[in-house]
Protein backbone atom coordinates (compact mmCIF):
# COMPACT_ATOMS: atom_id res chain seq x y z
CA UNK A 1 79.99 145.96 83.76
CA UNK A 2 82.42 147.80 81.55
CA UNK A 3 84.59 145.69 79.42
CA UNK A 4 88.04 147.21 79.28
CA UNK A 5 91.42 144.96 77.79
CA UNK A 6 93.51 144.06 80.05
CA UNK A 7 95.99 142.09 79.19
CA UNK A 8 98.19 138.85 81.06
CA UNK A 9 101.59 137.69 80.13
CA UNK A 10 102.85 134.07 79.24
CA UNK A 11 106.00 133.31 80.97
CA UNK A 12 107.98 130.19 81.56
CA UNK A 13 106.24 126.59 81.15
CA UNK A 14 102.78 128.35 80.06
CA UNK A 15 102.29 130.17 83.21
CA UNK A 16 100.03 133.04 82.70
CA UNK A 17 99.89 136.12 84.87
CA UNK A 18 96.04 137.19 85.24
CA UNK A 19 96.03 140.92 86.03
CA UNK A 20 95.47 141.89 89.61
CA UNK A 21 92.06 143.83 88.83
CA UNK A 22 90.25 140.28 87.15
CA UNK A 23 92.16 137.78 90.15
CA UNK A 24 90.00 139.82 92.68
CA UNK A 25 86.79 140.24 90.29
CA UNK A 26 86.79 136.78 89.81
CA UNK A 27 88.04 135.59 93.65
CA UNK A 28 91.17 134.24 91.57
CA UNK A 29 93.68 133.14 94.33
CA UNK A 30 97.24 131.04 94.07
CA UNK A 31 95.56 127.37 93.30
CA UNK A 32 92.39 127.88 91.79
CA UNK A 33 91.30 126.13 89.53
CA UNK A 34 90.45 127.23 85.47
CA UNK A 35 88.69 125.88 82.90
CA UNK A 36 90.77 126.38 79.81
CA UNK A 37 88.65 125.80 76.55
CA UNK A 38 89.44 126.19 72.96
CA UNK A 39 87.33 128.59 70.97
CA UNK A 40 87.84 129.47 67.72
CA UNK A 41 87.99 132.96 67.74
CA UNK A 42 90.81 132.03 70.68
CA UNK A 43 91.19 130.54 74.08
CA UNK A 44 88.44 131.07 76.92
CA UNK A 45 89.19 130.57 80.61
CA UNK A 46 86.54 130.01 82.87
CA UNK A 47 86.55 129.93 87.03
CA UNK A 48 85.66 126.50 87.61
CA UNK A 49 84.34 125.31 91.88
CA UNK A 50 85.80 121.85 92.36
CA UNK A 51 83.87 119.92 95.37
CA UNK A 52 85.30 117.19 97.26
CA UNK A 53 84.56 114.11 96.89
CA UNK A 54 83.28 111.79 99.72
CA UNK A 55 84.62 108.92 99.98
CA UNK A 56 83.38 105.95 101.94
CA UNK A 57 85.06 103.01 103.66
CA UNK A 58 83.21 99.37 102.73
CA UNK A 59 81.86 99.31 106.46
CA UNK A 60 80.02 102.82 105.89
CA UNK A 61 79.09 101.35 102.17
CA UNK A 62 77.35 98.34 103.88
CA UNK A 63 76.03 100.87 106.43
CA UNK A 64 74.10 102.59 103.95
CA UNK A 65 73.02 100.46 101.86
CA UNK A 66 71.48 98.29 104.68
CA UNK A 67 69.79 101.20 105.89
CA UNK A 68 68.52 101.93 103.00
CA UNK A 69 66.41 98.57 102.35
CA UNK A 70 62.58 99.54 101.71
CA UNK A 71 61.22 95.99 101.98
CA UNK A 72 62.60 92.48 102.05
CA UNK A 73 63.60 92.54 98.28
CA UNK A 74 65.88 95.45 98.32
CA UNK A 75 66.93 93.79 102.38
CA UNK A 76 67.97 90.50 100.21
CA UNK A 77 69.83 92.78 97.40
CA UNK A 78 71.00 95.28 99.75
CA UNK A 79 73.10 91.93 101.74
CA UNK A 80 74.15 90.71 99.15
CA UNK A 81 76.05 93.41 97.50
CA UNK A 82 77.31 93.89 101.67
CA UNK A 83 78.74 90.43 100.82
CA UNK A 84 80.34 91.10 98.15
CA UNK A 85 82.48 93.82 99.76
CA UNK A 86 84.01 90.76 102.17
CA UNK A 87 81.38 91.76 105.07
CA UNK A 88 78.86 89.67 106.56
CA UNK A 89 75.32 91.50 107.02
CA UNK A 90 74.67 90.36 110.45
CA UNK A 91 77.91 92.84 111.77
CA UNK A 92 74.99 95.74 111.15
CA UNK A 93 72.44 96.84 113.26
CA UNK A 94 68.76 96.23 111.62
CA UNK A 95 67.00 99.18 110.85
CA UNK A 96 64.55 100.49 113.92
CA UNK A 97 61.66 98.49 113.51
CA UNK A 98 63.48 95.39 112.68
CA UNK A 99 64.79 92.31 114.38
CA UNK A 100 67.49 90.24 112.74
């Protein structure tokens, strides 16, 4: 790839204008997000993928981590930390295999 200058503009409140030719190279569009880091020879901006992040209610917490008991042990731990989110264990269904 053939490094040519191109250069962007600082306008109003820090907003800089990436040229046309590196927002399409780089799949720069209106929102994206940059990493901006400091380097001492200047400043060096980076594409950066942000993922969402799930987010789960307490019910779907207890869900999972009921379902995810191995053996009585983790069972015992995995009810009591379902308690301490306000729910009672018995609202779940056991796992397959399981009776209550």
């Amino acid at each position: 790839m053939s490094q040519s200058n191109e250069y962007g503009k600082v306008g109003k409140r820090g907003v800089l204008v990436i040229p046309a030719g590196l927002r399409r190279r780089y799949r720069l569009e209106e929102g994206s997000l940059v990493a901006v880091e400091p380097r001492e020879e200047g400043i060096l901006l980076r594409p950066v993928v942000a993922l969402p992040v799930e987010t789960y209610t307490p019910e779907r917490k207890a869900e999972l981590l009921l379902a995810n008991a191995v053996d009585a042990e983790d069972r015992a731990w995995a009810e009591k930390q379902v308690r301490a989110l306000g729910l009672d264990p018995a609202d779940f269904a056991a796992p397959r295999g399981e009776d209550r």
